[in-house]
Protein backbone atom coordinates (compact mmCIF):
# COMPACT_ATOMS: atom_id res chain seq x y z
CA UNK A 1 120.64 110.28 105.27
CA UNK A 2 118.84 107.26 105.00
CA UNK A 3 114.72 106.91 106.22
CA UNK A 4 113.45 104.26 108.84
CA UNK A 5 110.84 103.72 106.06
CA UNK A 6 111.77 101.73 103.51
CA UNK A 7 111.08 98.18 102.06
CA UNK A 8 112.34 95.30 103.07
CA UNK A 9 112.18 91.27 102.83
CA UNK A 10 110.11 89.25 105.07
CA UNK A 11 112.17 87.23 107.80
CA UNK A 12 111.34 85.02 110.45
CA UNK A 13 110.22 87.67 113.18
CA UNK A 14 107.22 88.47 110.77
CA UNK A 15 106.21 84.71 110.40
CA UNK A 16 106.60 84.36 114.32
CA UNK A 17 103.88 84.91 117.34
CA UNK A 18 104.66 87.62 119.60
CA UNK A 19 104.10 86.87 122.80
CA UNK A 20 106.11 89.09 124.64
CA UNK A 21 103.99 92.12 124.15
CA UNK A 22 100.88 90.29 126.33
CA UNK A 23 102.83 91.14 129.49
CA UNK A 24 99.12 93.93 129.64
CA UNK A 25 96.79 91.00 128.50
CA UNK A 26 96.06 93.41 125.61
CA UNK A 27 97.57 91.51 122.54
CA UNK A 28 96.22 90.67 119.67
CA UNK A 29 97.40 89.28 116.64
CA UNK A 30 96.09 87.55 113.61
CA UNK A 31 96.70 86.16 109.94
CA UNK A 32 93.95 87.17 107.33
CA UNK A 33 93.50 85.95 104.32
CA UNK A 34 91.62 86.02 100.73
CA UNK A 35 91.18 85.34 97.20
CA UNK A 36 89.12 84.56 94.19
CA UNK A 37 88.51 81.62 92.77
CA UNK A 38 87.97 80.92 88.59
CA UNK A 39 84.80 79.86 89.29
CA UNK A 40 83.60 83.01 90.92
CA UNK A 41 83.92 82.19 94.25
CA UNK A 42 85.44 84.66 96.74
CA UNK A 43 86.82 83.90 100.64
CA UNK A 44 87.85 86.03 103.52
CA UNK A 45 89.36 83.92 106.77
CA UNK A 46 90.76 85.74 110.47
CA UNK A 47 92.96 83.23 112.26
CA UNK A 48 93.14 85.12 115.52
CA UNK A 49 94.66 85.17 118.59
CA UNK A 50 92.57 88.13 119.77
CA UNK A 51 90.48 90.17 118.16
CA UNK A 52 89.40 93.80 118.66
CA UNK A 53 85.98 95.51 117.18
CA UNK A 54 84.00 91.46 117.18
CA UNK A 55 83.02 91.57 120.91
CA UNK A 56 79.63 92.75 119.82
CA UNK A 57 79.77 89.87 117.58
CA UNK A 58 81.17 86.60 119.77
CA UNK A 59 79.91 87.76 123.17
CA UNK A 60 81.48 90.26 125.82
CA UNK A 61 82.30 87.26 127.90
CA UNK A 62 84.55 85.61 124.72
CA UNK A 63 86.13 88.95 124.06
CA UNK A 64 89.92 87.82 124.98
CA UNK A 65 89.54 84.21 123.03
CA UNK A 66 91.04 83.06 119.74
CA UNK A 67 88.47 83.63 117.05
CA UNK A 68 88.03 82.07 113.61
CA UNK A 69 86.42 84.28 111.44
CA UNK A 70 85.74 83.12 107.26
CA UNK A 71 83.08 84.38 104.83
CA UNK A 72 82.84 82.67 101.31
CA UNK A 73 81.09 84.47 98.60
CA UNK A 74 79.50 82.51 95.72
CA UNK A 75 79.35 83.35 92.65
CA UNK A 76 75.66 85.42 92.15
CA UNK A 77 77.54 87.64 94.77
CA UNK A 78 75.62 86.14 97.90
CA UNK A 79 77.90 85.60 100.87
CA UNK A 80 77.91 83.46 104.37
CA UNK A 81 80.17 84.38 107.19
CA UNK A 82 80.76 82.49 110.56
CA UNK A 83 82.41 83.64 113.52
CA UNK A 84 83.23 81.20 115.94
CA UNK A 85 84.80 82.48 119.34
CA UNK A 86 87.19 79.02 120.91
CA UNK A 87 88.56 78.54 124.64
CA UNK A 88 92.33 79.48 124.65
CA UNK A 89 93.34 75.66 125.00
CA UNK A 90 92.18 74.88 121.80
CA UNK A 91 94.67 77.83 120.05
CA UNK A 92 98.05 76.25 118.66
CA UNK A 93 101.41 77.27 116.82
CA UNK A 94 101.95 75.56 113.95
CA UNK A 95 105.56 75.55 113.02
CA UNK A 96 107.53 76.45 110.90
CA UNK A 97 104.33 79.38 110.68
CA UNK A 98 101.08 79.09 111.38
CA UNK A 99 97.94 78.33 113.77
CA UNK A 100 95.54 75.64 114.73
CA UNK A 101 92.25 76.88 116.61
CA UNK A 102 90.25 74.43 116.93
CA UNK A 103 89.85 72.03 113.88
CA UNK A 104 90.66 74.76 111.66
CA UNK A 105 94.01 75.67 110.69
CA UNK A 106 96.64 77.75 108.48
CA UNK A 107 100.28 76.08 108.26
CA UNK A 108 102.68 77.46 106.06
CA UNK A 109 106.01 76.49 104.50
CA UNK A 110 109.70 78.22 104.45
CA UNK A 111 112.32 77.79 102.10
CA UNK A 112 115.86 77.58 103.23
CA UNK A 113 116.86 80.96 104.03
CA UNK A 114 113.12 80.70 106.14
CA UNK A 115 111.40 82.80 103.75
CA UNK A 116 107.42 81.35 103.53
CA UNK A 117 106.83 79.62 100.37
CA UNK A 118 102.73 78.78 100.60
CA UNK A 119 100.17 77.15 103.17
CA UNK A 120 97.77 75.51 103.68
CA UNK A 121 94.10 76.20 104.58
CA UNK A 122 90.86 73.93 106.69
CA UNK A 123 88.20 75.14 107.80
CA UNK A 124 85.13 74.01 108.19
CA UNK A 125 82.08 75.62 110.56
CA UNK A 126 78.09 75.39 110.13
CA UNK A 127 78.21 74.79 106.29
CA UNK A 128 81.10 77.22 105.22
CA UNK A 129 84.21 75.91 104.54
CA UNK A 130 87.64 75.65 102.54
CA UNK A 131 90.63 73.20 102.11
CA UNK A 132 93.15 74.65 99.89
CA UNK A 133 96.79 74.73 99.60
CA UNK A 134 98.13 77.97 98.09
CA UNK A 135 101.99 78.03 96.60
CA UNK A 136 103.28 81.39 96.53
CA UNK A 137 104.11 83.38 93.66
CA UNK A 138 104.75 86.47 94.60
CA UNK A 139 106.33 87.83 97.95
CA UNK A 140 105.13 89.90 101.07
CA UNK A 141 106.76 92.83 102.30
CA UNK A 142 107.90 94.47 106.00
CA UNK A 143 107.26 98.01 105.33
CA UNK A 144 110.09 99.73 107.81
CA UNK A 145 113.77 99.07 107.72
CA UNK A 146 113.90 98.49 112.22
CA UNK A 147 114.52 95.17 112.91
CA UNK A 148 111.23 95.03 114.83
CA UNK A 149 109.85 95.49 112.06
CA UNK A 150 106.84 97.92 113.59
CA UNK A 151 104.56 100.15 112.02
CA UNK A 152 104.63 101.88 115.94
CA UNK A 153 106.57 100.50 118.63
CA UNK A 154 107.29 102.03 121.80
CA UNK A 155 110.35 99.88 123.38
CA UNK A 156 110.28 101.58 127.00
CA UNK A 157 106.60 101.03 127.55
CA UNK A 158 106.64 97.87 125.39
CA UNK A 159 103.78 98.75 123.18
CA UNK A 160 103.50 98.15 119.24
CA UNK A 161 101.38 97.60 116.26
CA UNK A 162 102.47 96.13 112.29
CA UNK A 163 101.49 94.99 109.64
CA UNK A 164 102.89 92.65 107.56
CA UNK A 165 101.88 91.08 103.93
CA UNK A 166 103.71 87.89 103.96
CA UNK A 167 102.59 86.58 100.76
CA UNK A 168 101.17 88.84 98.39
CA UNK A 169 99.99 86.19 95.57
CA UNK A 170 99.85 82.04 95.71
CA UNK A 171 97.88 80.24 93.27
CA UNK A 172 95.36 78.33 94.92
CA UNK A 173 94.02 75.15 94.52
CA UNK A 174 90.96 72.90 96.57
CA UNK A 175 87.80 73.12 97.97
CA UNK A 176 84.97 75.71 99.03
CA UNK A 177 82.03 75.09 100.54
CA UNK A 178 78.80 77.34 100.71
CA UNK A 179 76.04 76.40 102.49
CA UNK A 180 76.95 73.25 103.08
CA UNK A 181 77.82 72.16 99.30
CA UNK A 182 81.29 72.00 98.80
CA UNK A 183 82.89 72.24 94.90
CA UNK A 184 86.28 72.11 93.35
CA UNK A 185 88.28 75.58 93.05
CA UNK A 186 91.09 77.05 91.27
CA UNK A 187 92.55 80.34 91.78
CA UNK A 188 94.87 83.17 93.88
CA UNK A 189 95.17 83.73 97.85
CA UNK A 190 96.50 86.43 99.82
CA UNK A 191 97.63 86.29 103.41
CA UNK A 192 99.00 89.23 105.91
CA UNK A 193 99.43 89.01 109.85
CA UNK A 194 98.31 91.82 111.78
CA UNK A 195 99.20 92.54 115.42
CA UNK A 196 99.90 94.60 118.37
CA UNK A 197 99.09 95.42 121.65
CA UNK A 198 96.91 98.75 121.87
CA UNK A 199 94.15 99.67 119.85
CA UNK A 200 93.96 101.04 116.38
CA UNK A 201 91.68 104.56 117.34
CA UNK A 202 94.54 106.07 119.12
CA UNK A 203 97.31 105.29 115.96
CA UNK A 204 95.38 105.01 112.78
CA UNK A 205 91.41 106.01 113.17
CA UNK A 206 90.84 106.47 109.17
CA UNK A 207 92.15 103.99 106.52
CA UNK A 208 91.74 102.28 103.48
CA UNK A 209 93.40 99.61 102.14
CA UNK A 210 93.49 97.18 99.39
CA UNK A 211 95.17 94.84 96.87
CA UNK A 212 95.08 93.81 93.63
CA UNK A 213 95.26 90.85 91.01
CA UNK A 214 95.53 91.77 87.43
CA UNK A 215 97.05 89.57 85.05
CA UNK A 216 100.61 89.45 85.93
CA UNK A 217 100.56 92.42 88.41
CA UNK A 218 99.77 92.66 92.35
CA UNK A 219 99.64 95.39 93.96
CA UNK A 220 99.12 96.05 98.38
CA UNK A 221 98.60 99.37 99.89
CA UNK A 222 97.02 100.93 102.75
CA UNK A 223 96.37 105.27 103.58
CA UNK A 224 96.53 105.72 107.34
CA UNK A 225 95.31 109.54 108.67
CA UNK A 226 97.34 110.01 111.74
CA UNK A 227 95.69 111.84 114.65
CA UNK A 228 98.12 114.18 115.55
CA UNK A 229 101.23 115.77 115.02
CA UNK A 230 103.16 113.07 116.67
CA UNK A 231 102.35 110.24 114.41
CA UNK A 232 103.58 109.53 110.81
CA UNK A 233 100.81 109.59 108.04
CA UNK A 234 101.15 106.32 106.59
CA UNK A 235 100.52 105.34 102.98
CA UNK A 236 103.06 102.45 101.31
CA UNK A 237 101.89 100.97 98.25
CA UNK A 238 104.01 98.31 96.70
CA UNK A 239 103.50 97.27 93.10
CA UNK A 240 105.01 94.04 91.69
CA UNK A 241 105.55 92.70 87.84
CA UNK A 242 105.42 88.91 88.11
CA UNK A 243 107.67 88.74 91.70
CA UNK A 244 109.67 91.71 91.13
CA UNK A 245 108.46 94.75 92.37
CA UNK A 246 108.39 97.61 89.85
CA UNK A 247 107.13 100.44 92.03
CA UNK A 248 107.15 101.15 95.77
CA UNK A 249 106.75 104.34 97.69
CA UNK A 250 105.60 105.69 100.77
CA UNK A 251 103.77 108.25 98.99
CA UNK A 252 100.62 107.01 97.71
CA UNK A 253 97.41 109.18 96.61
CA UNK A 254 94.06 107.51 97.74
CA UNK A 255 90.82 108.91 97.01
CA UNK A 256 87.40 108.42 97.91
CA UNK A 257 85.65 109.47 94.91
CA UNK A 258 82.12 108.67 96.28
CA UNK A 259 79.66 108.03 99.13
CA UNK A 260 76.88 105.93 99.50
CA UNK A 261 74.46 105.20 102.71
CA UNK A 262 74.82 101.49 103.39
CA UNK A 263 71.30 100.09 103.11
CA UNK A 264 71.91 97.55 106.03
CA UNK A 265 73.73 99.48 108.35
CA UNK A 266 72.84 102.91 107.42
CA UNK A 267 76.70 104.03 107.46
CA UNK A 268 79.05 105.90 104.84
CA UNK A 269 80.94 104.22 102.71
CA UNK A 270 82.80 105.02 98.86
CA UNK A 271 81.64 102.87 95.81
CA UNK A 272 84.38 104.29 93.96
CA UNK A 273 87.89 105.04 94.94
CA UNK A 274 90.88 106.62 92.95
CA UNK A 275 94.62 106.32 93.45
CA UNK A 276 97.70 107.77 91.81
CA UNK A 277 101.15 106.30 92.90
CA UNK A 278 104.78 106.81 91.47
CA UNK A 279 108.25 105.82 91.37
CA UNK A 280 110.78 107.66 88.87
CA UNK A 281 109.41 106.72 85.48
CA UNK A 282 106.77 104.18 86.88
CA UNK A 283 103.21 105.65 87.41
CA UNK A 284 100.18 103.82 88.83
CA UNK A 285 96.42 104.92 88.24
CA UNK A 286 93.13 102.92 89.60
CA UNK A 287 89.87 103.48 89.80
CA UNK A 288 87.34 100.58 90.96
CA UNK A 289 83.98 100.41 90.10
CA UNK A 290 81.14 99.62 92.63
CA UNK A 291 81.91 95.93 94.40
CA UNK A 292 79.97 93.77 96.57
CA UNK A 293 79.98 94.04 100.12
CA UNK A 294 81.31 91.22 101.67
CA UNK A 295 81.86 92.71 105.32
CA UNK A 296 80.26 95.36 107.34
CA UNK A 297 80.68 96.72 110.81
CA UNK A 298 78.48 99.55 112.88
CA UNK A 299 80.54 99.15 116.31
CA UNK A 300 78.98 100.82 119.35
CA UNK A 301 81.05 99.76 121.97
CA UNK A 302 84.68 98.59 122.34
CA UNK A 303 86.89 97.65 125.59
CA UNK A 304 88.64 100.49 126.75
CA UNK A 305 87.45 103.20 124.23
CA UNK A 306 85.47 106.09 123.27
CA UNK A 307 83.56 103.75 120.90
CA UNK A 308 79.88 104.80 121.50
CA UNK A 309 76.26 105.39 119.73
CA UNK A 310 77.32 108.78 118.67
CA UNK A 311 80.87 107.72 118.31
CA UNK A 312 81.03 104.48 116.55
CA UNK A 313 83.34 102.74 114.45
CA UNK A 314 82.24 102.27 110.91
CA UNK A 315 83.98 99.42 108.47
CA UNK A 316 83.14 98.12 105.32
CA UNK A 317 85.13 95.61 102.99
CA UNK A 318 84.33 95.22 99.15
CA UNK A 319 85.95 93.28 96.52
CA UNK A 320 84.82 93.96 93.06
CA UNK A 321 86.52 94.93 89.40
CA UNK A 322 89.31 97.70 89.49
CA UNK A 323 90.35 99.40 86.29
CA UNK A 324 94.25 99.79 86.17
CA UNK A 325 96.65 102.26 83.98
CA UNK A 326 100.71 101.43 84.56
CA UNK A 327 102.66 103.78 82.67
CA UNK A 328 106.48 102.65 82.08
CA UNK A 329 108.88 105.56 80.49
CA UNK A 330 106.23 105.81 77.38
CA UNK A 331 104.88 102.45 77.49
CA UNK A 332 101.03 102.20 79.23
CA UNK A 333 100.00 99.15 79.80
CA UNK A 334 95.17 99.37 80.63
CA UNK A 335 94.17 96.22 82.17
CA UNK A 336 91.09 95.25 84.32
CA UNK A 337 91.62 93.32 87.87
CA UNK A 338 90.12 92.29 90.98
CA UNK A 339 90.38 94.36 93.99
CA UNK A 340 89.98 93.94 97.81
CA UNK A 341 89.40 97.34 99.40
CA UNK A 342 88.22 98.19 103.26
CA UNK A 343 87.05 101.32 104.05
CA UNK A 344 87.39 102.30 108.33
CA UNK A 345 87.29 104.64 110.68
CA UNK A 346 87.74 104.72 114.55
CA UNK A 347 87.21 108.62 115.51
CA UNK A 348 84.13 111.34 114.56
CA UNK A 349 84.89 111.71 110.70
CA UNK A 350 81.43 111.29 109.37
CA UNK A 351 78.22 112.95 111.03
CA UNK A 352 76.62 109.49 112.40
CA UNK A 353 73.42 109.07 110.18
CA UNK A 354 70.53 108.37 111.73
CA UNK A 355 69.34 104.85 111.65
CA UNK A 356 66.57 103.30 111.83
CA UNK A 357 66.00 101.50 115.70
C-alpha cells in the first residue's frame, strides 16, 4: 500500500502562480528567502502576492496588496527590516519563475527538464538592500506524492494550502546594503514558495520550522500540531549530503527545550530546541544554542479570525549556531552549522503574558 506522503522532485506546478484558487479573493502566495553571508551578514526577503498576519503592519486599507518584505542583519547582530505594501499594478510574473513588485524582483532559472537552477535577487527600499545571484546547489522538495502537490487541498470547495522548498542551498554571490552602505558578499541562499487560499489557524495553529547549513549538509523541516482529528500532524524533515538526500521521513521529533519572555514583545518563545530524526541506519540529532532574533510578531487582529488581545498570534524567527550529530551505520559525523528556526502559533497554547500598555 503505498502513502500520499512521500517525497518527490520539484516540477513546474511548484515554480508556477496559482491563480485559480482567488476565485474567493482570499489567495495568497509568496516566495521567501534567506541566507548568510561570509562576512556575517544575514537576509530574510517575502516576495508576496498577499500576505496574511502584516495588516497590522502595512495598513488595514493595503491588506489585499503585494508586499515586499526584507530584513538584513549585520554582522554585530543588529538588524533593519522594511515592509513596503505596492498597488496590484505594479505586481509581475517573471518567467520562466519569479516576480517583479515594484523595482524589486526575484527571477529564477530552469534547466531543461524545467527544474530551477538559481535566481536572482534586487531589492532596494529606504537604505536596505541586496543584488545577488544565487546558483543552486542543492535541490527543493514537494513533500506529497498528489500531483497538486498540496499540503491540504479540498478540490470540491477549491480550497488549499503548500509548501514548497524549491531550492534548498545556492551559493550566493553580490551585494547587501545596511543602512544605506552597501558591501560586497559571498555566501548561501535559500528560497521556498508558500501559498493557499484560507488561513493557517484553522490547518496548522502551532509550528516550528527550520533549516540548516553545515559544511556539506542541508537540512529543511517543519512540526505542524493539527487541530483536530481530521487533519494529519505534519512533520517532514529532509536531510541532504552534498545534493543527495541521505535521510527523509515524515516522522520527525522537535522539541522545545526552553522558554524565554521576549523582552520587546513580552511573548513566549524557545532559545533552545532539540530534534531527533531517522531513516534505517541514518540518525539525525540537533540542538541550537540561543540565536538572534531577527523577526517578531504579537498579532491582535487578523481578517476573518479569532485573532484577538486575549487570543493573539505569537511568531518569532531566529537564526543562530546549531550543533549537529549524523550517525551513519557506526560512523558519527559532530559538526557545528547555521540554523534558521521560527517558532508560531495561531490558537490559545500559551497563557497570554501580560504586557506592559
Amino acid at each position: 500500500m503505498r502513502s500520499p506522503f512521500l517525497f518527490k522532485s520539484i516540477s513546474k506546478r511548484n515554480l508556477d502562480w496559482h491563480f485559480e484558487l482567488n476565485d474567493k479573493g482570499k489567495y495568497w502566495d509568496w516566495f521567501w528567502l534567506d541566507g548568510w553571508t561570509e562576512e556575517g551578514y544575514w537576509y530574510g526577503l517575502t516576495m508576496a502576492w498577499r500576505m496574511e498576519v502584516l495588516e497590522h503592519r502595512i495598513g488595514w486599507d493595503k491588506k489585499d496588496w503585494p508586499v515586499v518584505d526584507l530584513l538584513v542583519t549585520n554582522p554585530q547582530g543588529e538588524t533593519q527590516r522594511v515592509i513596503k505594501a505596492f498597488p496590484r499594478e505594479q505586481f509581475k510574473v517573471e518567467e520562466p519563475w519569479g516576480v517583479t513588485i515594484g523595482e524589486n524582483h526575484v527571477k529564477g532559472t530552469i534547466d531543461k527538464y524545467g527544474k530551477p537552477t538559481g535566481y536572482s535577487v534586487k531589492v532596494k527600499m529606504d537604505g536596505v538592500g541586496m543584488e545577488v545571484d544565487c546558483k543552486g546547489t542543492v535541490p527543493g522538495v514537494q513533500f506529497v506524492e498528489a500531483e497538486h502537490g498540496y499540503t491540504f487541498y479540498h478540490e470540491k470547495e477549491n480550497l488549499a494550502v503548500g509548501w514548497w522548498p524549491l531550492l534548498a542551498r545556492s551559493d550566493m554571490e553580490g551585494t547587501f546594503t545596511y543602512q544605506g552602505k552597501t558591501v560586497p558578499v559571498k555566501g548561501l541562499s535559500y528560497i521556498e514558495r508558500q501559498l493557499g487560499n484560507i488561513s493557517f489557524q484553522g490547518l496548522m495553529p502551532h509550528w516550528g520550522y527550520g533549516h540548516f547549513f553545515a559544511e556539506d549538509y542541508t537540512a529543511i523541516w517543519i512540526d505542524n500540531t493539527s487541530p483536530g482529528p481530521n487533519y494529519r500532524h505534519f512533520s517532514p524533515l529532509i536531510l541532504f549530503k552534498g545534493p543527495h538526500p541521505i535521510l527523509s521521513t515524515h516522522n520527525l521529533n522537535l522539541h522545545f527545550e526552553t522558554f524565554e519572555l521576549d523582552e520587546e514583545n513580552g511573548m513566549p518563545y524557545p532559545p533552545i530546541e532539540t530534534l531527533h530524526a531517522t531513516e534505517g541506519n541514518t540518525e539525525l540529532t540537533t540542538q541550537t544554542d540561543p540565536g538572534f532574533i531577527v523577526a517578531r510578531e504579537c498579532v491582535t487582529a487578523t481578517a476573518d479570525t479569532g485573532v484577538s488581545e486575549e487570543n493573539p498570534v505569537g511568531y518569532f524567527r531566529q537564526y543562530g549556531p546549531i550543533n549537529i550529530q549524523i550517525r551513519r551505520w557506526d560512523q558519527v559525523e559532530r559538526l557545528k552549522g547555521v540554523v534558521l528556526r521560527e517558532f508560531g502559533w495561531m490558537t490559545q497554547w500559551f497563557p497570554v503574558p501580560k504586557r506592559e500598555k
